[in-house]
C-alpha atoms as a PDB file:
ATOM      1  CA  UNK A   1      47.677-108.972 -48.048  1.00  0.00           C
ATOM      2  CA  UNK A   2      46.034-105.481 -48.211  1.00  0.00           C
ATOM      3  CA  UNK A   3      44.980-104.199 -44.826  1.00  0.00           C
ATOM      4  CA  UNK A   4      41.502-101.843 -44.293  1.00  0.00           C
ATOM      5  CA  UNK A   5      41.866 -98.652 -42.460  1.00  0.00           C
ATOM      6  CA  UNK A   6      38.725 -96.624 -41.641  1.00  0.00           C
ATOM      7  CA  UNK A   7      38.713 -93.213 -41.335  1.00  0.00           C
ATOM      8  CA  UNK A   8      37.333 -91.472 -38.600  1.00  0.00           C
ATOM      9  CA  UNK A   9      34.549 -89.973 -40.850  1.00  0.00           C
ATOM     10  CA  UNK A  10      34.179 -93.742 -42.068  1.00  0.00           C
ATOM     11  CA  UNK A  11      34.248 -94.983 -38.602  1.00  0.00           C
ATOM     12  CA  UNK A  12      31.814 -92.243 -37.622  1.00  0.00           C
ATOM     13  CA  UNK A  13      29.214 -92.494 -40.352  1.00  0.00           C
ATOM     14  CA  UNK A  14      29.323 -96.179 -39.492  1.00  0.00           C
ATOM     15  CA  UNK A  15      28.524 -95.955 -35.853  1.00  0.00           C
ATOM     16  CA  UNK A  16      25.726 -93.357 -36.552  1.00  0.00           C
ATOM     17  CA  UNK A  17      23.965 -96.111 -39.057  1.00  0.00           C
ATOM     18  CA  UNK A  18      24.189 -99.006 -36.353  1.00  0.00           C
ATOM     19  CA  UNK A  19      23.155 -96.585 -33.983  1.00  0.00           C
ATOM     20  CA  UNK A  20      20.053 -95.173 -36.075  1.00  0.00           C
ATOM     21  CA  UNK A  21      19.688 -98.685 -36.792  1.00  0.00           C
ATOM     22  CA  UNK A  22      19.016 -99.862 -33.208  1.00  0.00           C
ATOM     23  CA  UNK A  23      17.315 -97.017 -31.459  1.00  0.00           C
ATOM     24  CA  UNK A  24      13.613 -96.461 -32.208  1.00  0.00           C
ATOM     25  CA  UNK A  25      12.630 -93.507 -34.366  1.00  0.00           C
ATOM     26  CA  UNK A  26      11.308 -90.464 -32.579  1.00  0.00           C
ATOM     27  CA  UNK A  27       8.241 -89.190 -33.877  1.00  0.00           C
ATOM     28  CA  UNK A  28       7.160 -85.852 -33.614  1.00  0.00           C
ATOM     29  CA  UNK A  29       2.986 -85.434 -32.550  1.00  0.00           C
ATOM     30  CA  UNK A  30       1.095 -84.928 -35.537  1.00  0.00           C
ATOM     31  CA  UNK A  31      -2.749 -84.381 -35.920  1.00  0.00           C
ATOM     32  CA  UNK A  32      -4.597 -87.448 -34.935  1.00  0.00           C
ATOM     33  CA  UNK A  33      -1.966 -88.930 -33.003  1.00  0.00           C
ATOM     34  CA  UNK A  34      -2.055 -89.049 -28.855  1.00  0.00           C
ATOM     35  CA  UNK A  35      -0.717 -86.395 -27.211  1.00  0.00           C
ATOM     36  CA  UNK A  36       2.350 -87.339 -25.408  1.00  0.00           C
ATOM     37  CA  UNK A  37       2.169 -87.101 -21.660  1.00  0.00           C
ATOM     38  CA  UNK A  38       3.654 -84.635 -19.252  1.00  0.00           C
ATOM     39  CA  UNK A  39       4.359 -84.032 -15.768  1.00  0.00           C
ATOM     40  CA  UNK A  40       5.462 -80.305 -15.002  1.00  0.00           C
ATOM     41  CA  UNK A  41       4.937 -78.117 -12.460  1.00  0.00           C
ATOM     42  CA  UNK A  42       3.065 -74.824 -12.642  1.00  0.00           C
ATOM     43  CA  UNK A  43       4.045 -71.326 -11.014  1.00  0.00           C
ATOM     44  CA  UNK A  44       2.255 -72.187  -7.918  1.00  0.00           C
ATOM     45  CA  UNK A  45       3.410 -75.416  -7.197  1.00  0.00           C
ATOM     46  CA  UNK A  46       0.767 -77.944  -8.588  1.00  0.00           C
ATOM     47  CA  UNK A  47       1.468 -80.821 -10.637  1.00  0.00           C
ATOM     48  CA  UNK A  48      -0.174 -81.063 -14.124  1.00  0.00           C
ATOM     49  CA  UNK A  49      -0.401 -84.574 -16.436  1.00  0.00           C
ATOM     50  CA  UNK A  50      -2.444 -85.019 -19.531  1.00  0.00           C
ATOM     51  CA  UNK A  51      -4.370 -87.281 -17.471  1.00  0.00           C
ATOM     52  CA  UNK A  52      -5.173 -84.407 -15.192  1.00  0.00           C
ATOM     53  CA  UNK A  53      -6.700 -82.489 -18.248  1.00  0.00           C
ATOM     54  CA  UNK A  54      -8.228 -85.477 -19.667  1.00  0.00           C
ATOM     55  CA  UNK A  55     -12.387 -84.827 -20.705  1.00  0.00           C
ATOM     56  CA  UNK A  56     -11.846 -81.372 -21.582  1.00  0.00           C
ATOM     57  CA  UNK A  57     -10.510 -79.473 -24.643  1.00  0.00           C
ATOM     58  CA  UNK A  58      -6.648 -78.380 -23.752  1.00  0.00           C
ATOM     59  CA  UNK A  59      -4.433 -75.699 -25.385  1.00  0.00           C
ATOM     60  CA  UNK A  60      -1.226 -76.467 -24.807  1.00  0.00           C
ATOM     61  CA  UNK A  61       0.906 -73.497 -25.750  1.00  0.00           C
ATOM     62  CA  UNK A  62       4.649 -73.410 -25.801  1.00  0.00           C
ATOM     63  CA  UNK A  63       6.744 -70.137 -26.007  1.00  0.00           C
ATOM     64  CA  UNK A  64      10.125 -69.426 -25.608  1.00  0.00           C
ATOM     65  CA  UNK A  65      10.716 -67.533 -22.634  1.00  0.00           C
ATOM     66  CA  UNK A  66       8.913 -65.426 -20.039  1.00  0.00           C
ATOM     67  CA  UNK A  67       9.399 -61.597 -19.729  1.00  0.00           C
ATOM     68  CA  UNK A  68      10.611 -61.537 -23.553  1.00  0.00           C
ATOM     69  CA  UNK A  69       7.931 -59.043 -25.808  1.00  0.00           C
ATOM     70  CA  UNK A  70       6.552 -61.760 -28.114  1.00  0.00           C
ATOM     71  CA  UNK A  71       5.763 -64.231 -24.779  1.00  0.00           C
ATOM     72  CA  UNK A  72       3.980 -61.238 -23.141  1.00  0.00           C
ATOM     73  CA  UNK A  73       2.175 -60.937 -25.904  1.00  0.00           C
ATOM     74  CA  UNK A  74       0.908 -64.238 -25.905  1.00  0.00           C
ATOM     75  CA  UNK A  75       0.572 -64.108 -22.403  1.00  0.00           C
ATOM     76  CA  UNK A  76      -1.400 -61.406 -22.336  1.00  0.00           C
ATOM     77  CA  UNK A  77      -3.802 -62.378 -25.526  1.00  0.00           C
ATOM     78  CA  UNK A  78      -4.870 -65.374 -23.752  1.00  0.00           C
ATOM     79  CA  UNK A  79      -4.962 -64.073 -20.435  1.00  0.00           C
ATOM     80  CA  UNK A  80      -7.273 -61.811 -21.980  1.00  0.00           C
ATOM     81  CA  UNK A  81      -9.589 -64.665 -23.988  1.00  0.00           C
ATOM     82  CA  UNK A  82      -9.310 -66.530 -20.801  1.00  0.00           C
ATOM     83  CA  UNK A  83     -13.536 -66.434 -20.257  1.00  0.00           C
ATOM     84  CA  UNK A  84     -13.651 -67.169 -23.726  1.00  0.00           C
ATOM     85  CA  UNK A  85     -11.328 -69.877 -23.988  1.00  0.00           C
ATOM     86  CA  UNK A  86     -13.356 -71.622 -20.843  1.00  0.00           C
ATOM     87  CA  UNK A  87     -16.856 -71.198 -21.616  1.00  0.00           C
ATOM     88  CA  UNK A  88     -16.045 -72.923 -24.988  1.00  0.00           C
ATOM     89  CA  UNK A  89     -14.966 -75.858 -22.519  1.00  0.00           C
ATOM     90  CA  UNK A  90     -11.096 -75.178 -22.957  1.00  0.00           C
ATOM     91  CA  UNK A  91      -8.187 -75.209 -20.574  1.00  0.00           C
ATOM     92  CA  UNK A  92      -5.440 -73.205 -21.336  1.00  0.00           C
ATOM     93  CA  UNK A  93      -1.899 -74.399 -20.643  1.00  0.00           C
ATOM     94  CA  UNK A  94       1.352 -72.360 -20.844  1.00  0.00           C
ATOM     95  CA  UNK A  95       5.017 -74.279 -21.291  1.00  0.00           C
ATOM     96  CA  UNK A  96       8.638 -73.273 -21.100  1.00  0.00           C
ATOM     97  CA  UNK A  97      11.634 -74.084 -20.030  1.00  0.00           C
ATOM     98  CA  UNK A  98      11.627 -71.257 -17.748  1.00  0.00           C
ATOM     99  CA  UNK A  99      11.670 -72.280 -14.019  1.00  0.00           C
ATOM    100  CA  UNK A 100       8.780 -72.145 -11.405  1.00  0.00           C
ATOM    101  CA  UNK A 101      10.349 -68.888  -9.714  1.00  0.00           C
ATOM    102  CA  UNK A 102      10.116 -67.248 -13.222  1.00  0.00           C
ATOM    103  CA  UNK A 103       6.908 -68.458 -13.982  1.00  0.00           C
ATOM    104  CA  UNK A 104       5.723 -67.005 -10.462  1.00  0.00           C
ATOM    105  CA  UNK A 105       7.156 -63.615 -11.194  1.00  0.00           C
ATOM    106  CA  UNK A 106       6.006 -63.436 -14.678  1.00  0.00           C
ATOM    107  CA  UNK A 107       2.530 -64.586 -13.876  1.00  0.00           C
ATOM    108  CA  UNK A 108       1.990 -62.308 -10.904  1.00  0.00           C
ATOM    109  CA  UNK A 109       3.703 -59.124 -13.324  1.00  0.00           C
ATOM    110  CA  UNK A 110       0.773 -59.837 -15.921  1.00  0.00           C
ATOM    111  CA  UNK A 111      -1.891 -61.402 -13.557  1.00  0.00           C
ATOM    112  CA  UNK A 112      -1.713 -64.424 -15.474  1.00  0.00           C
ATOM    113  CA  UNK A 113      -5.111 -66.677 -14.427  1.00  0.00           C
ATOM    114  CA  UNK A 114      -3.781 -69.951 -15.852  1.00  0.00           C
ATOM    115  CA  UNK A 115      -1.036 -71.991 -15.219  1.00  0.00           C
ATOM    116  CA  UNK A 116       1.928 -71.767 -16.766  1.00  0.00           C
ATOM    117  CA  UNK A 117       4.400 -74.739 -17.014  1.00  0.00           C
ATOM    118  CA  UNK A 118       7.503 -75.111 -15.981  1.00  0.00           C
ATOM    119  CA  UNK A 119       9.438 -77.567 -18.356  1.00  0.00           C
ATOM    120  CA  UNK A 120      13.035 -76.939 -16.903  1.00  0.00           C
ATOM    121  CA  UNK A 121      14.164 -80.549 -17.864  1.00  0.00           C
ATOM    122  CA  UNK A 122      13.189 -79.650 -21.489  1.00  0.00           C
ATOM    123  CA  UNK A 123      11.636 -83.271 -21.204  1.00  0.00           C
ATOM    124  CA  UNK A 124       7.942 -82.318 -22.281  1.00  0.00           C
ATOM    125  CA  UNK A 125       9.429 -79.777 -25.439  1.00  0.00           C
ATOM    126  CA  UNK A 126      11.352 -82.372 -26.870  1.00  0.00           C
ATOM    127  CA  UNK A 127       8.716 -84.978 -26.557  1.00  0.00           C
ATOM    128  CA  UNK A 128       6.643 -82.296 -28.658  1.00  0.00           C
ATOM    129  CA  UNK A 129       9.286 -81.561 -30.654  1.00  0.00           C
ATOM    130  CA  UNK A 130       9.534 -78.167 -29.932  1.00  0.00           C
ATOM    131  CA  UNK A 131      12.798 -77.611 -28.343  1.00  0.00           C
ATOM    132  CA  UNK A 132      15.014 -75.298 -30.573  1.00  0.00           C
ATOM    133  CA  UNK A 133      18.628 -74.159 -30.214  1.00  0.00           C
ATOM    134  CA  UNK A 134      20.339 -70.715 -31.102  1.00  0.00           C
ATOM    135  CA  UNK A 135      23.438 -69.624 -29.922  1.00  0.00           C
ATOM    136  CA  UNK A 136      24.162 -72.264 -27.330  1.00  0.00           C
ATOM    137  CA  UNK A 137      20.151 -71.861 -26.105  1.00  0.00           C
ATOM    138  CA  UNK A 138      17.849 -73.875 -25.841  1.00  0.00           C
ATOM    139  CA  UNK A 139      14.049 -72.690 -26.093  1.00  0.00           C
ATOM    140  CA  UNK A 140      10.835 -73.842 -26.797  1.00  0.00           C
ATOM    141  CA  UNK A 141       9.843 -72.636 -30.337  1.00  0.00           C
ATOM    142  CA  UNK A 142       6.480 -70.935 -30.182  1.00  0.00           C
ATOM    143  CA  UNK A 143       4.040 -73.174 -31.187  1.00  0.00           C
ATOM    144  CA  UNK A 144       0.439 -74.472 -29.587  1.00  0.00           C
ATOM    145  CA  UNK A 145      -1.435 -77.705 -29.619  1.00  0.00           C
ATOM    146  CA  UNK A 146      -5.112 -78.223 -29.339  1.00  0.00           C
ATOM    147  CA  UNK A 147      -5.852 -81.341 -27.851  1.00  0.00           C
ATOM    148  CA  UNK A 148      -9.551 -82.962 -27.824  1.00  0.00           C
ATOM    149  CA  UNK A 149     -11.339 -84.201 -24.587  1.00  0.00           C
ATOM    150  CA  UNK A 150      -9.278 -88.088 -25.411  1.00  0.00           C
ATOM    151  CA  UNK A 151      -5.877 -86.428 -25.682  1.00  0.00           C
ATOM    152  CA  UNK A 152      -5.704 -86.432 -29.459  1.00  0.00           C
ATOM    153  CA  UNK A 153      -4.083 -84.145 -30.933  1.00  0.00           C
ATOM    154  CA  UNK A 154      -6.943 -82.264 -33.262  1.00  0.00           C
ATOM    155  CA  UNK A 155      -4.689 -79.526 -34.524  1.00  0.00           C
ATOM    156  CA  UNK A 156      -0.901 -78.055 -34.109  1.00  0.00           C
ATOM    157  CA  UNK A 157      -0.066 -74.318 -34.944  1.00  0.00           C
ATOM    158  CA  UNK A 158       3.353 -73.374 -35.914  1.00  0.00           C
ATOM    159  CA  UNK A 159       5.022 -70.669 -36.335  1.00  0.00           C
ATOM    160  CA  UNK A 160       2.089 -68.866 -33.977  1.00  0.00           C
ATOM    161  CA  UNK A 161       1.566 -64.874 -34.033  1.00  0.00           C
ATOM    162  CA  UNK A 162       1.729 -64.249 -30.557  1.00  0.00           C
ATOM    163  CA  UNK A 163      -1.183 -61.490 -31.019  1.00  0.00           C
ATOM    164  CA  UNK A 164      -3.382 -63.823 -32.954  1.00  0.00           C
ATOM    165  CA  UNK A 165      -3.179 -67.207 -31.598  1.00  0.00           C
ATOM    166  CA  UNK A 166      -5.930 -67.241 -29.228  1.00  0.00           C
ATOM    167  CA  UNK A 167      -8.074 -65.963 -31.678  1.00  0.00           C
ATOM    168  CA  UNK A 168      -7.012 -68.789 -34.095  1.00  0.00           C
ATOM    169  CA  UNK A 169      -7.780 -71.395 -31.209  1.00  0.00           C
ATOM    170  CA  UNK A 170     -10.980 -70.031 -30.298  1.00  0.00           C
ATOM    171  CA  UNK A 171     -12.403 -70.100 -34.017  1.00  0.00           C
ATOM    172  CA  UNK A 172     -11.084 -73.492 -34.222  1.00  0.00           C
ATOM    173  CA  UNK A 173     -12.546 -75.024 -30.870  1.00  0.00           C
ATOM    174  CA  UNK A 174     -16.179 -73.213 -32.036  1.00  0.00           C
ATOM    175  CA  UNK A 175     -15.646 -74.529 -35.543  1.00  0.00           C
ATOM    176  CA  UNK A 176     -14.865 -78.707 -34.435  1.00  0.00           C
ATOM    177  CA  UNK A 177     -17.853 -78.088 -32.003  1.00  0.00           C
ATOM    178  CA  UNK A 178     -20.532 -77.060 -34.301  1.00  0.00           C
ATOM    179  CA  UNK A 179     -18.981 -79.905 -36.712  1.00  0.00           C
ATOM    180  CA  UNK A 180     -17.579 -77.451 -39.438  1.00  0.00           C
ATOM    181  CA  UNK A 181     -13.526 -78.252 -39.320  1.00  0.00           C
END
């Protein structure tokens, strides 16, 4: 009689295929899909869902980490666009996995009039499928999602230019308003 012996790269591949095979598939947030919910905390203390933001147009932009030269950038860019950004009926949320305390300093150093999100759990960037890993880090890649008054997802922008991406948001939201996009 002939005996079977598996491999550990056998036994592995194996248990990854019943695995895959049992767990649901993740899907990352596309356009047109719901946005996935959140519960974070911003650099002065208040709690934000998507329910909380529900009715209104939301940018939801992640970066990777406060204080670096590309996230001041950003920072700054829609800091500046802020008036902008809310009398074309947006809110404009900031995510990391930076902590609150960071997020306070970071915010008061730039005079930052929105909230930025503290996603320390990395629970919200893997839900959007934007956590990333280099060298034993993990970040949230930059990228920002424009959600619609129902918490659809109307349009996702990757690989973002920190200098231009409130100006890419803003032509957007005027463009879906007046019914051209």
């Amino acid at each position: 009689m002939r005996r079977f012996r598996l491999s550990t790269v056998s036994l592995s591949a194996i248990c990854l295929f019943l695995l895959a095979a049992v767990m649901p598939a993740f899907a990352a947030p596309t356009v047109g899909s719901q946005a996935p919910d959140f519960h974070l905390q911003d650099q002065k203390g208040d709690w934000h869902t998507l329910e909380t933001h529900k009715g209104q147009w939301l940018v939801l932009y992640f970066y990777p980490k406060d204080f670096t030269s590309g996230c001041t950038t950003e920072v700054c860019t829609f800091r500046d666009d802020i008036a902008k950004l809310h009398k074309a009926g947006a809110t404009v949320l900031g995510v990391s996995v930076d902590d609150v305390k960071s997020h306070q300093e970071f915010a008061a150093k730039y005079h930052v009039p929105f909230p930025l999100l503290a996603d320390s759990d990395k629970k919200t960037a893997t839900s959007y499928d934007v956590l990333a890993n280099h060298l034993g880090m993990q970040y949230a890649r930059r990228e920002t999602f424009l959600i619609d008054p129902t918490g659809k997802i109307v349009k996702i922008y990757k690989d973002v230019d920190p200098e231009k991406n409130s100006g890419q948001v803003l032509a957007d939201l005027d463009a879906m308003k007046a019914g051209k996009a």
